[in-house]
Each structure stands twice: as structure tokens, then as C-alpha cells.
N, C-alpha and C. Protein backbone atom coordinates (compact mmCIF):
# COMPACT_ATOMS: atom_id res chain seq x y z
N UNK A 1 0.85 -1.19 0.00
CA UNK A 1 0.00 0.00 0.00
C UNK A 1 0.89 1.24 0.00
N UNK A 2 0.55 2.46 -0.69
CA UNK A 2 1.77 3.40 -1.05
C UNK A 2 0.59 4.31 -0.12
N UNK A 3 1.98 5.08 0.42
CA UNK A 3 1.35 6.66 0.93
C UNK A 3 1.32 7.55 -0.02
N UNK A 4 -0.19 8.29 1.05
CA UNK A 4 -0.63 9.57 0.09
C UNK A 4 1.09 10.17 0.24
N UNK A 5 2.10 11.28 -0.71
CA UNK A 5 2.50 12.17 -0.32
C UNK A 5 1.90 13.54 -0.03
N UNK A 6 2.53 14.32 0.99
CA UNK A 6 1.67 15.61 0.97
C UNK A 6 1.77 16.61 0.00
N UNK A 7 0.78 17.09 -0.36
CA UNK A 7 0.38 18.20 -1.68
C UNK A 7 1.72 19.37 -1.11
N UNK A 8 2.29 19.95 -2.49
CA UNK A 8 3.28 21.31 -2.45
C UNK A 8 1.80 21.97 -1.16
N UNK A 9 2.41 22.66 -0.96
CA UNK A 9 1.86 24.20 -0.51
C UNK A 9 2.52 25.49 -0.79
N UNK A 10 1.50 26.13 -1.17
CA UNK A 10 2.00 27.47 -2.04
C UNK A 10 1.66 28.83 -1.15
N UNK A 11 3.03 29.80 -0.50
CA UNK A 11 2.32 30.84 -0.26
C UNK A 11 3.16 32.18 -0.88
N UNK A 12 2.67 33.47 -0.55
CA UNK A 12 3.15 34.05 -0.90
C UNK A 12 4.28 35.20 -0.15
N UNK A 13 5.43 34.97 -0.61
CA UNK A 13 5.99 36.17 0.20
C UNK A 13 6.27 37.51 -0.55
N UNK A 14 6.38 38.39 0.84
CA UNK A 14 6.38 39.54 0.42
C UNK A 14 7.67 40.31 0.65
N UNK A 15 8.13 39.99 1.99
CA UNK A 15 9.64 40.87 2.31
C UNK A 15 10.56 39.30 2.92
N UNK A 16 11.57 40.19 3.16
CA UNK A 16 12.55 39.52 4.03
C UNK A 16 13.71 40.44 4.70
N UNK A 17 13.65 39.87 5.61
CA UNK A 17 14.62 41.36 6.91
C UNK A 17 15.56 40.33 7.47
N UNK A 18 16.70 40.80 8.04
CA UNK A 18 17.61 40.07 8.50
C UNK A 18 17.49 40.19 9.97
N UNK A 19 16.61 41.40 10.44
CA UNK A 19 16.03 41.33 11.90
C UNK A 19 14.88 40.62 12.08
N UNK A 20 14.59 40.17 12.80
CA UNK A 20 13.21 39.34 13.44
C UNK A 20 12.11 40.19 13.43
N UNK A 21 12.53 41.66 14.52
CA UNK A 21 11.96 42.64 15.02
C UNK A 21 11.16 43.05 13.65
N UNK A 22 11.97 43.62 12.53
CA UNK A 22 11.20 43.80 11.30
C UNK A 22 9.93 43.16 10.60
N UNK A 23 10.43 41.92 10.52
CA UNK A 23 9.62 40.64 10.03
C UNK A 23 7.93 40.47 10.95
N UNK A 24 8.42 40.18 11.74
CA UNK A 24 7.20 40.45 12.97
C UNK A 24 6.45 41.89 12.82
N UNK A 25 6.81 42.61 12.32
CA UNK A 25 6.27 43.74 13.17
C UNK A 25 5.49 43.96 11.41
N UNK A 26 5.71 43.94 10.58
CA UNK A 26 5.38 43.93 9.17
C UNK A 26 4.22 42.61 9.01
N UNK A 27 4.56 41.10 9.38
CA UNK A 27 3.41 40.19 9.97
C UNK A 27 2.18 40.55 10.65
N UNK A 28 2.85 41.38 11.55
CA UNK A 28 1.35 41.96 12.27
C UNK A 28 0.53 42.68 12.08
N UNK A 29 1.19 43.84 10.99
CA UNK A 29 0.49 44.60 10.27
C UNK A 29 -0.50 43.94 9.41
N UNK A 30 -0.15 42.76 8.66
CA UNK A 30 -0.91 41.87 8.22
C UNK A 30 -1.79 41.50 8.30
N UNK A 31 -1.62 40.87 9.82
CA UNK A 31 -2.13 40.21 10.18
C UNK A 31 -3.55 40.71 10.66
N UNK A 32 -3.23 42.59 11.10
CA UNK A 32 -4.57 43.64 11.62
C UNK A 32 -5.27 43.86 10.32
N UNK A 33 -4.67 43.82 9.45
CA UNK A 33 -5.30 43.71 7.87
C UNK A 33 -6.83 42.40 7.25
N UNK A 34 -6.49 41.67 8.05
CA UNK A 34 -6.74 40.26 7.75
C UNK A 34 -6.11 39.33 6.68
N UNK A 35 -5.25 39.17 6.51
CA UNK A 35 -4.85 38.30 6.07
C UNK A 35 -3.53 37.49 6.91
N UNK A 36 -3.41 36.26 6.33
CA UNK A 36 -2.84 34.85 6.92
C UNK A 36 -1.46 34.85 6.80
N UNK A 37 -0.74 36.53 7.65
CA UNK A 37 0.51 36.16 7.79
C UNK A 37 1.60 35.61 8.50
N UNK A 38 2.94 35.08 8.17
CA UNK A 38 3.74 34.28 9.13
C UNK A 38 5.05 34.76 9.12
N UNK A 39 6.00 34.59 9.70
CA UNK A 39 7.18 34.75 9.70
C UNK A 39 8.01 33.06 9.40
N UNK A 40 8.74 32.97 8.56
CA UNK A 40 9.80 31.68 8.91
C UNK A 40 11.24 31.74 8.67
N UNK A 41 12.11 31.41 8.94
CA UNK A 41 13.20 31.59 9.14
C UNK A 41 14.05 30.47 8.31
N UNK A 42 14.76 31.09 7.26
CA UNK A 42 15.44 30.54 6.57
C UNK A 42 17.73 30.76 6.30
N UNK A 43 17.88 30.05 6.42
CA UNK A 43 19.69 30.65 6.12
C UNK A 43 20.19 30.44 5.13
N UNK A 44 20.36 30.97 4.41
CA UNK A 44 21.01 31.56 2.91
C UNK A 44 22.09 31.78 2.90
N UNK A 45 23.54 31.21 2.29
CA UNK A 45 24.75 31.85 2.19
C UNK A 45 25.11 32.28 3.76
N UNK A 46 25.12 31.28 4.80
CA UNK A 46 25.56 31.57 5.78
C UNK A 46 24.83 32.73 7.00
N UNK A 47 23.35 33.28 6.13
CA UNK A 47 22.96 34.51 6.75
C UNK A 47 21.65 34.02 6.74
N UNK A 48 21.51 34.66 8.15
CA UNK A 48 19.42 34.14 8.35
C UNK A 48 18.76 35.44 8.38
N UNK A 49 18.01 35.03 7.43
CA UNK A 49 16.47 35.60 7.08
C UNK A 49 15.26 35.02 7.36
N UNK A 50 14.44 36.18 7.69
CA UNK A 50 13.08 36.40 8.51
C UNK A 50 11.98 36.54 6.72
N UNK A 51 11.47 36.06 6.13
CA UNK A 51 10.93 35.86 6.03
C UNK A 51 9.18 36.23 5.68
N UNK A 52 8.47 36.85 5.28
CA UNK A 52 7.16 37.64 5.33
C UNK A 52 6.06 36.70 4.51
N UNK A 53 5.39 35.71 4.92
CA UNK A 53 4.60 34.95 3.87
C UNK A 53 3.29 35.31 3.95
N UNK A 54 2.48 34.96 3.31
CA UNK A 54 1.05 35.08 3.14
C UNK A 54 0.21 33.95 2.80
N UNK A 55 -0.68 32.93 3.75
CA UNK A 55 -1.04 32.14 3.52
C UNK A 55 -0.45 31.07 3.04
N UNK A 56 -1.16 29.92 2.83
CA UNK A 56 -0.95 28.60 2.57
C UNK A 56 -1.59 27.95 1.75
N UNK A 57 -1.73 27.19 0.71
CA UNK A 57 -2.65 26.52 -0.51
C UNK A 57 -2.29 25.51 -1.00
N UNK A 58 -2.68 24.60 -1.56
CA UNK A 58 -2.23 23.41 -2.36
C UNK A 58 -3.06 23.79 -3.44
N UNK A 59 -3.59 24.99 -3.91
CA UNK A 59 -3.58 25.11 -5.28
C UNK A 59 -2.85 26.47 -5.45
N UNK A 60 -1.94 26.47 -6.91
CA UNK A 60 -1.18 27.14 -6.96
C UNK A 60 -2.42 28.21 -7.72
N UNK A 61 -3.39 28.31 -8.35
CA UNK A 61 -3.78 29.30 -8.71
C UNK A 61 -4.37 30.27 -7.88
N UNK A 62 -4.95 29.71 -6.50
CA UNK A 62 -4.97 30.99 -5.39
C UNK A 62 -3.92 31.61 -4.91
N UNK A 63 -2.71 30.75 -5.44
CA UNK A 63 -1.27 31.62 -4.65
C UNK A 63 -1.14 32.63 -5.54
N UNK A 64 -1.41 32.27 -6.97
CA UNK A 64 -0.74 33.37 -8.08
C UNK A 64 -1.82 34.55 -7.78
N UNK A 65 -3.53 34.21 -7.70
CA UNK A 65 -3.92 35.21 -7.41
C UNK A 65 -4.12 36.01 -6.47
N UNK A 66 -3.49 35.59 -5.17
CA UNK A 66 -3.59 35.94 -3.81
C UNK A 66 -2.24 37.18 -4.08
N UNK A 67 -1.19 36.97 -4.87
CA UNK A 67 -0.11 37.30 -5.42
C UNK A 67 -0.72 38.98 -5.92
N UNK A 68 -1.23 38.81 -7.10
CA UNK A 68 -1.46 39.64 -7.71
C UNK A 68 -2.78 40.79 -6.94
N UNK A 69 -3.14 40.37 -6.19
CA UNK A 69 -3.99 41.04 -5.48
C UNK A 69 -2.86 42.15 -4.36
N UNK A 70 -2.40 41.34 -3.44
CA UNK A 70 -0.75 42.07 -3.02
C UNK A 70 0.00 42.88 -3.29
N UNK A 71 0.36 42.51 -4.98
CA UNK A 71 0.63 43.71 -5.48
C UNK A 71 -0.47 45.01 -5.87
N UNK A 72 -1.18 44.34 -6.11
CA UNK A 72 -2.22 45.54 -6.46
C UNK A 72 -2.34 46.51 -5.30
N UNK A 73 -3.05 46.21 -4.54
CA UNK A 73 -3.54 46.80 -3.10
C UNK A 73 -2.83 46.81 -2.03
N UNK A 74 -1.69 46.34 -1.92
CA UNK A 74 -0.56 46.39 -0.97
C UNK A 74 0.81 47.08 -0.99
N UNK A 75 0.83 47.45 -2.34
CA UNK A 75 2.35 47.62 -2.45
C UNK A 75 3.40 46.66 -2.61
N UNK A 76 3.19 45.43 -2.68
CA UNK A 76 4.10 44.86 -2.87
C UNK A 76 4.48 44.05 -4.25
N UNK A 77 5.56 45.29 -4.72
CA UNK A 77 5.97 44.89 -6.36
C UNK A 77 6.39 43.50 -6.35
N UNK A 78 7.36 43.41 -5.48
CA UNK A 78 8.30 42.06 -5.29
C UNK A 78 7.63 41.04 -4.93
N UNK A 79 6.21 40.72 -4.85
CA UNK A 79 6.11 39.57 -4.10
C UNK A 79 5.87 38.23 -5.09
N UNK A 80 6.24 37.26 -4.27
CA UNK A 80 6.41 36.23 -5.67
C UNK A 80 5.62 34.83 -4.59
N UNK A 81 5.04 33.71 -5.30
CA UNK A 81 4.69 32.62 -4.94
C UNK A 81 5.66 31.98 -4.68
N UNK A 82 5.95 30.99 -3.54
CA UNK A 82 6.86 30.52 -2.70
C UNK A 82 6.02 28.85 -2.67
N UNK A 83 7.14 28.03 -2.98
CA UNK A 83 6.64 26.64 -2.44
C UNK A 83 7.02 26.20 -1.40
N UNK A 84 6.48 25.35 -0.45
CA UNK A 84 7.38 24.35 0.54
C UNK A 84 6.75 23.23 0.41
């Protein structure tokens, strides 16, 4: 009997700060906004980054449009769909 694997999940990020303090404090703004933000912590080339995501999906077409909504109404040019 084979296991299910688990579905990608798709979210979107928006920044990344090399302080915590930043990351968080930009999350929360978010988060008073309503929407489904997180912080996670990743190390890159020896250097850790904080991270700014937006929600979670296993379909990638709410990430792209959750995406484009972000930029629209948020300001955020840079933000791109993120898998894990």
C-alpha cells in the first residue's frame, strides 16, 4: 500500500529582513489587515532571514492570485509565490 504524499503548498511572500523585530512587526500589520501572515526563518549563504509569507494553498492558482492582489492593493511589487 503506497502513501498519500503531501500536496506542495504554495504561499506568498512579500519581504525579508535580516532582523526578526522587522519581520514580525510587518506580519502583524498583516495580520490587523486580515490576512494569513507568518514569519519563517530561513539561512542563505551563511545569513538568516526572517521571512514575510502570506497564507498557505495546495492550489497554486490561489497563490498566483492571492499574489497579484498584493501587489495591487498592498504595495508589494516584489512579491512572488513561494513553495514548501
Amino acid at each position: 500500500r503506497e502513501q498519500a504524499r503531501p500536496s506542495r503548498l504554495w504561499a506568498v511572500q512579500v519581504a525579508a529582513f535580516a532582523r526578526n523585530h522587522d519581520a514580525e512587526t510587518l506580519a502583524g500589520k498583516l495580520k490587523d489587515k486580515g490576512y494569513d501572515a507568518y514569519v519563517m526563518v530561513a539561512e542563505v549563504n551563511s545569513k538568516v532571514w526572517h521571512r514575510v509569507r502570506i497564507g498557505q494553498t495546495a492550489e497554486l492558482p490561489k497563490a498566483l492570485e492571492l499574489r497579484k492582489r498584493l501587489q495591487a492593493t498592498e504595495n508589494f511589487a516584489q512579491a512572488y509565490v513561494a513553495g514548501r
